[in-house]
Every structure is written in structure tokens, then in C-alpha cells.
C-alpha atoms as a PDB file:
ATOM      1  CA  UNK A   1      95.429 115.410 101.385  1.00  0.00           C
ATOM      2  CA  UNK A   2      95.667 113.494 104.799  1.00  0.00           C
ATOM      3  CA  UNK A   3      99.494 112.477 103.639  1.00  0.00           C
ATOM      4  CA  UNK A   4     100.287 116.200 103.612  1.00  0.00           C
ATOM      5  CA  UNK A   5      99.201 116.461 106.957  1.00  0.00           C
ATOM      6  CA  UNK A   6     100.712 113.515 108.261  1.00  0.00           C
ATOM      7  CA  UNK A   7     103.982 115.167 106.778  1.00  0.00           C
ATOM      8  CA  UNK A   8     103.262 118.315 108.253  1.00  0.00           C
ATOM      9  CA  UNK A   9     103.280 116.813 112.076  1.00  0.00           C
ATOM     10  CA  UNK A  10     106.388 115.246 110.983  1.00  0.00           C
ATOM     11  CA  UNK A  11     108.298 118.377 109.856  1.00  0.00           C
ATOM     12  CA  UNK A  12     107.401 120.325 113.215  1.00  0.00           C
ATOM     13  CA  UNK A  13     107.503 117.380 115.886  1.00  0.00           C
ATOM     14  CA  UNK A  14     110.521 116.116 114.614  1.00  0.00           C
ATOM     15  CA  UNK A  15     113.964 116.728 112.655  1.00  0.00           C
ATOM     16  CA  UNK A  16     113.326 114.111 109.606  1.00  0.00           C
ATOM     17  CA  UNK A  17     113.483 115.223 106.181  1.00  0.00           C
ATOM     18  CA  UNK A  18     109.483 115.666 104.381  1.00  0.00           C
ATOM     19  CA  UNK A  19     108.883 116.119 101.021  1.00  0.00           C
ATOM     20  CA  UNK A  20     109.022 119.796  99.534  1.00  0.00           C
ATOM     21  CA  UNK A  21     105.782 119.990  98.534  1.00  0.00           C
ATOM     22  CA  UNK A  22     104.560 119.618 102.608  1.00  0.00           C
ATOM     23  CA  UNK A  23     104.015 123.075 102.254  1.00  0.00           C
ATOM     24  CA  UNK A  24     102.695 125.250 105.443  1.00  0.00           C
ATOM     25  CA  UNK A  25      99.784 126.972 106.419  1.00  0.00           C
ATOM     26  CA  UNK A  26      98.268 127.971 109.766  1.00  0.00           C
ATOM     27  CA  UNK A  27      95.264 125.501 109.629  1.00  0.00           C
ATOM     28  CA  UNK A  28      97.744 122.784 107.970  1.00  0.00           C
ATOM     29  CA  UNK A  29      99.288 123.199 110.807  1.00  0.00           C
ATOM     30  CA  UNK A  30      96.034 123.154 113.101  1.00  0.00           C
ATOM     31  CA  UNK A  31      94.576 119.770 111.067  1.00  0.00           C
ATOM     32  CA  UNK A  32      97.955 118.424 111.549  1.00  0.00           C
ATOM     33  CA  UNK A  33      97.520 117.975 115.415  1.00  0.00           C
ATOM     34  CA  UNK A  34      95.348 114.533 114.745  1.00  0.00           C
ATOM     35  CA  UNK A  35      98.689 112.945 113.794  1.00  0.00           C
ATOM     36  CA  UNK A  36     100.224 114.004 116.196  1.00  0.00           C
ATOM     37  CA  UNK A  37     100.066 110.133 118.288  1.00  0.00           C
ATOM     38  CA  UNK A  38     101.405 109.126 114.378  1.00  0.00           C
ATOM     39  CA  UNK A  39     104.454 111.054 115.500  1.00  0.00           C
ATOM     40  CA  UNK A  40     104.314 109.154 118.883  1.00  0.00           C
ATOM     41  CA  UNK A  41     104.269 105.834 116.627  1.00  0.00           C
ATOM     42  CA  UNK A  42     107.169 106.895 114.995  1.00  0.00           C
ATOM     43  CA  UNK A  43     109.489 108.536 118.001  1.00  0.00           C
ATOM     44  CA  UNK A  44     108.278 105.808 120.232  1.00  0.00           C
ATOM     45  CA  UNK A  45     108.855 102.787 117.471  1.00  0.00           C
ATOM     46  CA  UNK A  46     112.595 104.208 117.336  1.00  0.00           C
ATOM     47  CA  UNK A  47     113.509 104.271 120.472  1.00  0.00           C
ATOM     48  CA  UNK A  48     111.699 100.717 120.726  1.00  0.00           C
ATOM     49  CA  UNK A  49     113.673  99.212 118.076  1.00  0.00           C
ATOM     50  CA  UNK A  50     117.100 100.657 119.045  1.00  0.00           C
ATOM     51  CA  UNK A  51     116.594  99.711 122.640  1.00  0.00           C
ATOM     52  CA  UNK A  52     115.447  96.081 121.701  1.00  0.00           C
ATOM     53  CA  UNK A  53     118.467  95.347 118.962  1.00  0.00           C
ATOM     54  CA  UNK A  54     120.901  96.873 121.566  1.00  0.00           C
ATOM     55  CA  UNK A  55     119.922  94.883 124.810  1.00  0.00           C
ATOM     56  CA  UNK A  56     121.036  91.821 122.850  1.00  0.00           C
ATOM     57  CA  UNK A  57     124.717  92.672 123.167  1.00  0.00           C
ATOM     58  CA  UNK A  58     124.611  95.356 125.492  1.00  0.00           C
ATOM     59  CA  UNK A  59     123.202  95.558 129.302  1.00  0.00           C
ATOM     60  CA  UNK A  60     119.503  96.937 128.999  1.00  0.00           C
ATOM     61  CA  UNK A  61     120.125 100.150 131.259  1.00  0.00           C
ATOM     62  CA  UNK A  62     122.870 100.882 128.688  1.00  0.00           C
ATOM     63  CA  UNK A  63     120.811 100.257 125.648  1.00  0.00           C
ATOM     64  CA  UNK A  64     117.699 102.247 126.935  1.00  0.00           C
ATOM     65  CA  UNK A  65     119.886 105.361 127.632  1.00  0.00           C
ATOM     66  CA  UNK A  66     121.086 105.230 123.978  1.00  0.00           C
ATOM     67  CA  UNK A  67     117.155 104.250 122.909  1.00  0.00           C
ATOM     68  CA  UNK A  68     116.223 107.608 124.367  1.00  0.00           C
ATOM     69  CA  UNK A  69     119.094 109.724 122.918  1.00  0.00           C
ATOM     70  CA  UNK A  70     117.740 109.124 119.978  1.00  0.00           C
ATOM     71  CA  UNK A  71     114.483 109.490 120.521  1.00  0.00           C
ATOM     72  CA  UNK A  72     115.384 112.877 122.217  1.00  0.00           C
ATOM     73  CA  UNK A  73     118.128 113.759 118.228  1.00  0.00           C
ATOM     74  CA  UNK A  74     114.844 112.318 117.074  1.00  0.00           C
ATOM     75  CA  UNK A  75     112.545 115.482 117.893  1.00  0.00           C
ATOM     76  CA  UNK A  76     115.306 117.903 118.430  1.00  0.00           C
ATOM     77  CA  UNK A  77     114.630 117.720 122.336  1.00  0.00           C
ATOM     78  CA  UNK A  78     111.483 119.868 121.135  1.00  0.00           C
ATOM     79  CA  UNK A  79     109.163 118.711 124.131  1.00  0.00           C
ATOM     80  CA  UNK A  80     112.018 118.329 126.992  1.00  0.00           C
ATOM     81  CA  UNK A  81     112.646 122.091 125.938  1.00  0.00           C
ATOM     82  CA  UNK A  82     108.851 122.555 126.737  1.00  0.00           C
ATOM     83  CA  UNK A  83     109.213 120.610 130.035  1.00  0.00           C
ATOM     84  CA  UNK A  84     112.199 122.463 131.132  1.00  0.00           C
ATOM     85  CA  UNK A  85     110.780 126.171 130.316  1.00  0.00           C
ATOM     86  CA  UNK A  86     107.282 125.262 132.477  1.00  0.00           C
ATOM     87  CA  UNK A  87     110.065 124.051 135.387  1.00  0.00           C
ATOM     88  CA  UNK A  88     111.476 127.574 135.388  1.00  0.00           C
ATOM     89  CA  UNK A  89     108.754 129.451 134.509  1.00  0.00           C
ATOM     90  CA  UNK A  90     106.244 127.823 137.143  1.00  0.00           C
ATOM     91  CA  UNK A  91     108.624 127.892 139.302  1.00  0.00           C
ATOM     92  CA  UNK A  92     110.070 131.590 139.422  1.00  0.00           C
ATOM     93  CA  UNK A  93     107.803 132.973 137.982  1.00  0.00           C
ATOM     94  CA  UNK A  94     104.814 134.945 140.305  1.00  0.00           C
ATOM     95  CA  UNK A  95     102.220 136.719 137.800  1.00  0.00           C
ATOM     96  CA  UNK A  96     101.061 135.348 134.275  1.00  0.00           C
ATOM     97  CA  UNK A  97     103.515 138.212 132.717  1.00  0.00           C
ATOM     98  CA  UNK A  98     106.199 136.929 134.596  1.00  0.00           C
ATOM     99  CA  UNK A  99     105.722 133.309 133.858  1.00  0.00           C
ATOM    100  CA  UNK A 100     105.443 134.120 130.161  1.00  0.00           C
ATOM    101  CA  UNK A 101     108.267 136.012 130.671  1.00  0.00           C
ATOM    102  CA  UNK A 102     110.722 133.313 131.833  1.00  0.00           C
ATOM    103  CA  UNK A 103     109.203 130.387 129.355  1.00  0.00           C
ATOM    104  CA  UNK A 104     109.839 132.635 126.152  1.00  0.00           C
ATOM    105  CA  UNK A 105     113.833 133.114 127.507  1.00  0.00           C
ATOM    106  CA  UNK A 106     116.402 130.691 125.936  1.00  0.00           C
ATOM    107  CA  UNK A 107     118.547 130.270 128.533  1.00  0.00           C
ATOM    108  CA  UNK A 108     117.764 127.085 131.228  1.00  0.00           C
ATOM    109  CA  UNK A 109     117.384 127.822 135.099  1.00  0.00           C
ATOM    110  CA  UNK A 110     118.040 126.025 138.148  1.00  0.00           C
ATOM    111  CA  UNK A 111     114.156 124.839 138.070  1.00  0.00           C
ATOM    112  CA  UNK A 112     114.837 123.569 134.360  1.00  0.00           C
ATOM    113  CA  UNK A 113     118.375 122.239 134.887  1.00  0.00           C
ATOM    114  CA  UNK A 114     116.899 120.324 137.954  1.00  0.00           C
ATOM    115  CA  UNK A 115     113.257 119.668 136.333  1.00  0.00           C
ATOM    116  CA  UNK A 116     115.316 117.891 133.294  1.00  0.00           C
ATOM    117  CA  UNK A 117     117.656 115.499 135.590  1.00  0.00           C
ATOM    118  CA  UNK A 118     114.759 114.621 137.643  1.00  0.00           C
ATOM    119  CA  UNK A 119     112.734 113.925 134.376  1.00  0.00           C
ATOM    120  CA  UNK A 120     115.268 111.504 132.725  1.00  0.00           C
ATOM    121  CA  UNK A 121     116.555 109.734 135.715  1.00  0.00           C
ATOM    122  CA  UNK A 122     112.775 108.694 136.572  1.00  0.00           C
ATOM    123  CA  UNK A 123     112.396 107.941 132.576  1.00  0.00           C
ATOM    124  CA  UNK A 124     115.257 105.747 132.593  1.00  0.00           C
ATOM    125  CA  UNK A 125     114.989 103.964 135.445  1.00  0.00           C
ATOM    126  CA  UNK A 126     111.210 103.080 134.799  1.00  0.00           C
ATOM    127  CA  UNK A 127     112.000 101.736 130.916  1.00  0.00           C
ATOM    128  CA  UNK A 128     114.953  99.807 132.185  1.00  0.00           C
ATOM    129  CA  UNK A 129     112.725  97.983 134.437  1.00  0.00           C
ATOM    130  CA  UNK A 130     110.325  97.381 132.377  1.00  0.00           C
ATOM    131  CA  UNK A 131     112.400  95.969 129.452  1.00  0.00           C
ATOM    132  CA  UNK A 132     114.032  93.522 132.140  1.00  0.00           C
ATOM    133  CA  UNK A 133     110.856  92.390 133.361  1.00  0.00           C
ATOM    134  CA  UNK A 134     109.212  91.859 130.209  1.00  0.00           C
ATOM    135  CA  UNK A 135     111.509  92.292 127.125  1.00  0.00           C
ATOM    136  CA  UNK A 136     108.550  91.936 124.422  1.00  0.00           C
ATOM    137  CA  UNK A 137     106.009  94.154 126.517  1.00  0.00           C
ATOM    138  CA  UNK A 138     108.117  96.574 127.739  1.00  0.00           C
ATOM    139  CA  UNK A 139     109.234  97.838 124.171  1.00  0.00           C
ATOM    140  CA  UNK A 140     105.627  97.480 123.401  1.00  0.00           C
ATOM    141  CA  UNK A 141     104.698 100.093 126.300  1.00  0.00           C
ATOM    142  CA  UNK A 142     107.266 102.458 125.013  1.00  0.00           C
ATOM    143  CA  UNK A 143     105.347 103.096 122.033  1.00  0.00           C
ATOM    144  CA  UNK A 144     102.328 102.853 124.043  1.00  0.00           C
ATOM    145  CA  UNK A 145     103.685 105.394 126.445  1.00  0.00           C
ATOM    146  CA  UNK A 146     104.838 108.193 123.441  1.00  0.00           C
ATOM    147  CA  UNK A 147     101.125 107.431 121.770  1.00  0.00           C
ATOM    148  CA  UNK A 148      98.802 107.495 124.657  1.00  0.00           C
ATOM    149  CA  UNK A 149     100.970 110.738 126.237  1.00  0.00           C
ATOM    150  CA  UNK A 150     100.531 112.503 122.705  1.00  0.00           C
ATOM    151  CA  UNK A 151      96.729 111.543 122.295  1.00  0.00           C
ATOM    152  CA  UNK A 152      96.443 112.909 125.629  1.00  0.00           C
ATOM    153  CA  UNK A 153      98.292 116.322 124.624  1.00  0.00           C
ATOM    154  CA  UNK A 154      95.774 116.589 121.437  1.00  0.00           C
ATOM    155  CA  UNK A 155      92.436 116.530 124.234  1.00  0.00           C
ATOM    156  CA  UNK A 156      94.295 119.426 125.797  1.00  0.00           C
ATOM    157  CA  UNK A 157      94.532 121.574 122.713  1.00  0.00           C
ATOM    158  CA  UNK A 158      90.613 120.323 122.139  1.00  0.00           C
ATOM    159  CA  UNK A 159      89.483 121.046 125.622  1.00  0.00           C
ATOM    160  CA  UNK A 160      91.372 123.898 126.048  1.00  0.00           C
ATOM    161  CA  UNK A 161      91.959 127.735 124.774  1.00  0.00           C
ATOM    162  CA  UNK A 162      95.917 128.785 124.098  1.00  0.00           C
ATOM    163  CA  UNK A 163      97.380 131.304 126.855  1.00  0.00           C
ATOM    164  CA  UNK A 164      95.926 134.434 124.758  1.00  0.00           C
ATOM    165  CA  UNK A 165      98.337 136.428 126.413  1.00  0.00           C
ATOM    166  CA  UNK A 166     101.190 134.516 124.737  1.00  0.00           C
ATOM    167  CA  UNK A 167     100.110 135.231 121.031  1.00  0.00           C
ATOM    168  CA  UNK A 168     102.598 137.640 119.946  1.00  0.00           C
ATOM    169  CA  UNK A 169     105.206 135.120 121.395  1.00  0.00           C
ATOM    170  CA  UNK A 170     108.300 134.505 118.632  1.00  0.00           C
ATOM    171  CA  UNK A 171     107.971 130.522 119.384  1.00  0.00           C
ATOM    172  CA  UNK A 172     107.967 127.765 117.073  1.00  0.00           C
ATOM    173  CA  UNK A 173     103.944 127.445 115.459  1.00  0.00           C
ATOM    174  CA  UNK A 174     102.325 124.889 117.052  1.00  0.00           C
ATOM    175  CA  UNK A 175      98.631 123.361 116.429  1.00  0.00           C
ATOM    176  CA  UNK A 176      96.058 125.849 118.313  1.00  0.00           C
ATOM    177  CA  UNK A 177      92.788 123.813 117.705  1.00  0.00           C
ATOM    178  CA  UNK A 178      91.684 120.764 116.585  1.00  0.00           C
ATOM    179  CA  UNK A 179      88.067 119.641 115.323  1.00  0.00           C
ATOM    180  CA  UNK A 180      85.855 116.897 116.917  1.00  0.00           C
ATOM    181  CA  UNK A 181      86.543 114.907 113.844  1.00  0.00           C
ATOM    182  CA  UNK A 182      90.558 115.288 114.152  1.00  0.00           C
ATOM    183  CA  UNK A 183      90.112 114.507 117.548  1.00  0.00           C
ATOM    184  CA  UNK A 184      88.417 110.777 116.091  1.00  0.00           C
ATOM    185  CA  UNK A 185      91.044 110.436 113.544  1.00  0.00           C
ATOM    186  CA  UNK A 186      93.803 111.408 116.049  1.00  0.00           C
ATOM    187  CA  UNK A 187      92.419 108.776 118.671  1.00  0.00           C
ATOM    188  CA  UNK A 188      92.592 106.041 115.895  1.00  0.00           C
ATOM    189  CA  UNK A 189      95.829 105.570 116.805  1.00  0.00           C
ATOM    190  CA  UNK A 190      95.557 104.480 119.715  1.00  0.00           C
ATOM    191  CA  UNK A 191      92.974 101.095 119.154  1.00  0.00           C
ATOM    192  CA  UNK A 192      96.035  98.977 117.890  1.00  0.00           C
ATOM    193  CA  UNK A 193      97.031  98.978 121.428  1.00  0.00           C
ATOM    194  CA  UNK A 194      93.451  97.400 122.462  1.00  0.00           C
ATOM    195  CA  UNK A 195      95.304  93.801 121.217  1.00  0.00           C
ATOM    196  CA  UNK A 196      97.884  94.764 124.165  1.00  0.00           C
ATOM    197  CA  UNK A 197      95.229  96.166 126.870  1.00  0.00           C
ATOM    198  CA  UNK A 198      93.562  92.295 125.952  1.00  0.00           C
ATOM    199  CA  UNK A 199      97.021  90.438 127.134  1.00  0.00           C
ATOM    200  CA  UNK A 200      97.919  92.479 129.663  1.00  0.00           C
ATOM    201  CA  UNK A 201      94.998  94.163 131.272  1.00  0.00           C
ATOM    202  CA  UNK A 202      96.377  95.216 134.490  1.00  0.00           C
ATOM    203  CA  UNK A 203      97.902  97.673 131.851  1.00  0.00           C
ATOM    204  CA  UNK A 204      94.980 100.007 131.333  1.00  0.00           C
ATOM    205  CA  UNK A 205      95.902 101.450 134.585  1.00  0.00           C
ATOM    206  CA  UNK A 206      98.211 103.674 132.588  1.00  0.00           C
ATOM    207  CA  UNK A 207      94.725 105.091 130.672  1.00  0.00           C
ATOM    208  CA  UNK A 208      92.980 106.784 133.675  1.00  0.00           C
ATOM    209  CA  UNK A 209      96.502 107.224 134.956  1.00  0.00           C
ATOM    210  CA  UNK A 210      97.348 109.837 131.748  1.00  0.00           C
ATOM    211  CA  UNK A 211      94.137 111.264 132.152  1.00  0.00           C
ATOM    212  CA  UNK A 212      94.345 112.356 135.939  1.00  0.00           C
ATOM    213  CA  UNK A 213      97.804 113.762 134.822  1.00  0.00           C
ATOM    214  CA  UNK A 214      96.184 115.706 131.532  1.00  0.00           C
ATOM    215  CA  UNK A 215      93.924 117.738 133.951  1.00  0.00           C
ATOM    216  CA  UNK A 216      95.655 118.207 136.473  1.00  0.00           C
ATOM    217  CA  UNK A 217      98.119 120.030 134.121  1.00  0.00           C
ATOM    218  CA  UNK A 218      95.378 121.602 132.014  1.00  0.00           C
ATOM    219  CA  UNK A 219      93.659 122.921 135.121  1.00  0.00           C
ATOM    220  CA  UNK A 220      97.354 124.103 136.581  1.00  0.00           C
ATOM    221  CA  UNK A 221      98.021 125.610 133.092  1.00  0.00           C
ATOM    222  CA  UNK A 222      94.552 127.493 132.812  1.00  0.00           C
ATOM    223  CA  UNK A 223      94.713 129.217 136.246  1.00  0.00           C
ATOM    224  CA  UNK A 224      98.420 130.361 136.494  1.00  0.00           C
ATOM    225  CA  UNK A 225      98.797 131.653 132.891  1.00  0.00           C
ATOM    226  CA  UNK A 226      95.189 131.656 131.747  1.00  0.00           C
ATOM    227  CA  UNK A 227      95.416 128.193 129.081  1.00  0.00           C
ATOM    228  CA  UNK A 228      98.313 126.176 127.572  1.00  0.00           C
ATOM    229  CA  UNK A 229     101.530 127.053 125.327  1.00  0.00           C
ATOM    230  CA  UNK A 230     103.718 125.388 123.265  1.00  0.00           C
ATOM    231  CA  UNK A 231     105.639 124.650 126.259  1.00  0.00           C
ATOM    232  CA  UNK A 232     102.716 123.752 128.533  1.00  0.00           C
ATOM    233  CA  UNK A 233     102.066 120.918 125.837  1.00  0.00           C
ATOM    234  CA  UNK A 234     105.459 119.636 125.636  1.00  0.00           C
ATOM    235  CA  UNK A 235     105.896 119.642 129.202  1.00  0.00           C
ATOM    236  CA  UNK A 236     102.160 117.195 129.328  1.00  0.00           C
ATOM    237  CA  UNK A 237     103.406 115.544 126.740  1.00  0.00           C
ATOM    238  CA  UNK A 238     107.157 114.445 128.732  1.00  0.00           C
ATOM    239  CA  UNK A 239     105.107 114.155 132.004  1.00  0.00           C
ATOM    240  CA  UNK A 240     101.979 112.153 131.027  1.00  0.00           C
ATOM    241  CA  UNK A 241     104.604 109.583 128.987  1.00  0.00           C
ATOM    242  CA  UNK A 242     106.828 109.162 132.448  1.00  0.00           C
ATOM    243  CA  UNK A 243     103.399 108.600 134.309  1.00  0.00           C
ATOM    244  CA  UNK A 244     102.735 105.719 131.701  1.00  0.00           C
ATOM    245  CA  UNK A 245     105.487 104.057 132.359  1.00  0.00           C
ATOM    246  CA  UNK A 246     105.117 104.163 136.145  1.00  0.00           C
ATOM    247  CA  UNK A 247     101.611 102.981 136.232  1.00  0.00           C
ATOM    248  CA  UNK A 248     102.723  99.988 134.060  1.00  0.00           C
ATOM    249  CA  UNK A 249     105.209  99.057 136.413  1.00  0.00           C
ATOM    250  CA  UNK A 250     102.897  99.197 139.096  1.00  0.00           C
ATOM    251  CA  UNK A 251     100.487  97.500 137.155  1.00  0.00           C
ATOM    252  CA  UNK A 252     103.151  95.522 136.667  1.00  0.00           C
ATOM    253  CA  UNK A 253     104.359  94.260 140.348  1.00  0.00           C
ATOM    254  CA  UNK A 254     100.315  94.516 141.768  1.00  0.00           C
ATOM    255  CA  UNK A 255      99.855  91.596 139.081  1.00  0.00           C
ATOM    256  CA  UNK A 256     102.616  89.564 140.325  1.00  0.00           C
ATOM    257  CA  UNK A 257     101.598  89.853 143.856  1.00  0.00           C
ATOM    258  CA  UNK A 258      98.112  88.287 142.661  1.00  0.00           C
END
């Protein structure tokens, strides 16, 4: 049942409580990846709706660094773990071993530690701009941003072979493959934003924007450690959603100056 897999996305991109009878299997898991911009809907929505209630009594920098603490209790920082284990492993590592080597270690180094305050300061200065430019549109492009940035992880995993060197790796299963007809189903949820692309068209900047991002990191991915990880698609997924929000913004301030 599509329900099931919906639940199974749910259970491994995020820390919310699924029905018992979710069950798990290695292609549940693999079918599961087309709701994986479902998950975006629902991370994305919650950090939308916290941010937009709390900017009513609170200053909006304020409220969108408690809109992405949740978001981040939300998933169990499962994709800033990602981003922060490609920083150090990219970044001291020198041969595929090596690389692999540093991502599978628990323990955060200076790349990481520095990758992370980098990411979040650029995050949260880019949403707090855009919710004080345009309060309605801006929350809208949050969700936007978490959906088009997951969408965009899901072409990696179809385009794409998994690092084959990393297969013994204890990590937390993630979806490995995905068929032309998830890939459909998975962009589905995406066309609800087509209303928004209508109002604000300047907007679909942020489309070509995720996509330059997407391969630049699939082709970085493929030739350093032969194909993706679980980290390689959490760090895509934190860096393509930051690259949304910047491309709105300039969008944003190349349609004023029009």
C-alpha cells in the first residue's frame, strides 16, 4: 500500500511516531524514496507554520531561528549530520578509503564544525529576509525550498549508483534506487507549487538554480568517492535547500529593480 510507504519515509527521515504495522523491508525502503518531497511537505510546513505564528509576537529573525530548531528536532538533524560528515570527509580526506573513512566516524571535525556554522548562518539569514520582505511568500518558499531540495535529492539516487565501496558501511538504511515511475509519483509533489511559480515567476530561478547545484554535487560525489552515500544525499539535500532560498532572494531584489 502507498500509505505504508508514505509511513516508511516518515519513520527514517524523521523522529515522528508511525504506525506499527509500517513494517521494513529493503525495497520498502527503496519505493519509499518517491515520498521523500512528502517528507519535505511535512518538515518544511512545520517550520513554516511555527515561524509564521511566532513572527506575530516575536521579531522574525527570532522566530525563524526557533522555526528551524524544530525543523532540525524534527528530523533528528539526520541531513545536517550528512552535510557535516561530507565537510570533513571532503575536506581531509585524500583517497576514496580515506574519505569513507572520515564520513563513517561519529565524531565532528574542524571542516564539519565550520561547514555547519557556515550552513545555518547563510540559512538564517536568507529565511529572515525573505519572511520580512514577503511574509505570505516567504513561508510559502520554505516549503518550496525543503520540497524542491528533496525532489532534487531523489534524481540523484535515480541518476546515480551508491559509493559501492561504502556497502558494508554500519549507517542508517537509506533508499538505494528508485524506479522511473517513483521518480513520477515523487515529482507530483512538486506541481502544487506551479500556482506559486504563476504569481511569482521571477521565482523559478530557484528550479535551474537546484539543478546546477544537484550535478555539480553528483558529479563531485561520483569522482572523489566513486557515487553518493547517505551522507552525500543529506549534504545535497541541506545545500540545494540554502541555494533555493538564495536564488529567491535574488529573484527577489532583480524584480524590484524592474
Amino acid at each position: 500500500m502507498e500509505i505504508r510507504l508514505f509511513f516508511t519515509a516518515l519513520m527514517f527521515y524523521t523522529r515522528l511516531p508511525c504506525p506499527r504495522w509500517t513494517g521494513y523491508s529493503g525495497d520498502q525502503l527503496n519505493r519509499s524514496t518517491r515520498y521523500f518531497p512528502a517528507i519535505g511537505w511535512v518538515v518544511g510546513g512545520a517550520v513554516a507554520v511555527i515561524t509564521g505564528l511566532l513572527s506575530l509576537i516575536l521579531p522574525v529573525a527570532l522566530a525563524v531561528v526557533v522555526g528551524v530548531s524544530c525543523g532540525v528536532l524534527l528530523t533528528g538533524a539526520f541531513h545536517e549530520d550528512g552535510f557535516a560528515d561530507v565537510c570533513d570527509g571532503f575536506g581531509g580526506g585524500h583517497t576514496p578509503e580515506r574519505v569513507l573513512e572520515i564520513m563513517k566516524d561519529s565524531r565532528i571535525g574542524a571542516y564539519g564544525a565550520i561547514g555547519l556554522i557556515l550552513l545555518f548562518a547563510v540559512k538564517l539569514c536568507a529565511m529572515t529576509f525573505l519572511v520580512a520582505a514577503e511574509p505570505w511568500y516567504g513561508l510559502v518558499g520554505i516549503v518550496f525550498a525543503h520540497v524542491l531540495s528533496r525532489f532534487s535529492v531523489v534524481t540523484l539516487i535515480y541518476t546515480d549508483k551508491y559509493a559501492r565501496s561504502d556497502l558494508t558501511s554500519k549507517i542508517k538504511p537509506i533508499g538505494r534506487k528508485i524506479s522511473t515511475g517513483g521518480l513520477v509519483v515523487s515529482f507530483i509533489w512538486l506541481l502544487p507549487f506551479v500556482g506559486l511559480l504563476w504569481e511569482r515567476p521571477w521565482w523559478f530561478l530557484a528550479v535551474p538554480v537546484a539543478l546546477l547545484v544537484r550535478l555539480f554535487l553528483g558529479k563531485r560525489f561520483k569522482a572523489v568517492i566513486g557515487g553518493y552515500t547517505g551522507d552525500c544525499l543529506g549534504c545535497a539535500q541541506q545545500s540545494i535547500e540554502v541555494f533555493v532560498y538564495l536564488s529567491i532572494l535574488a529573484a527577489l531584489g532583480a524584480s524590484m529593480l524592474w
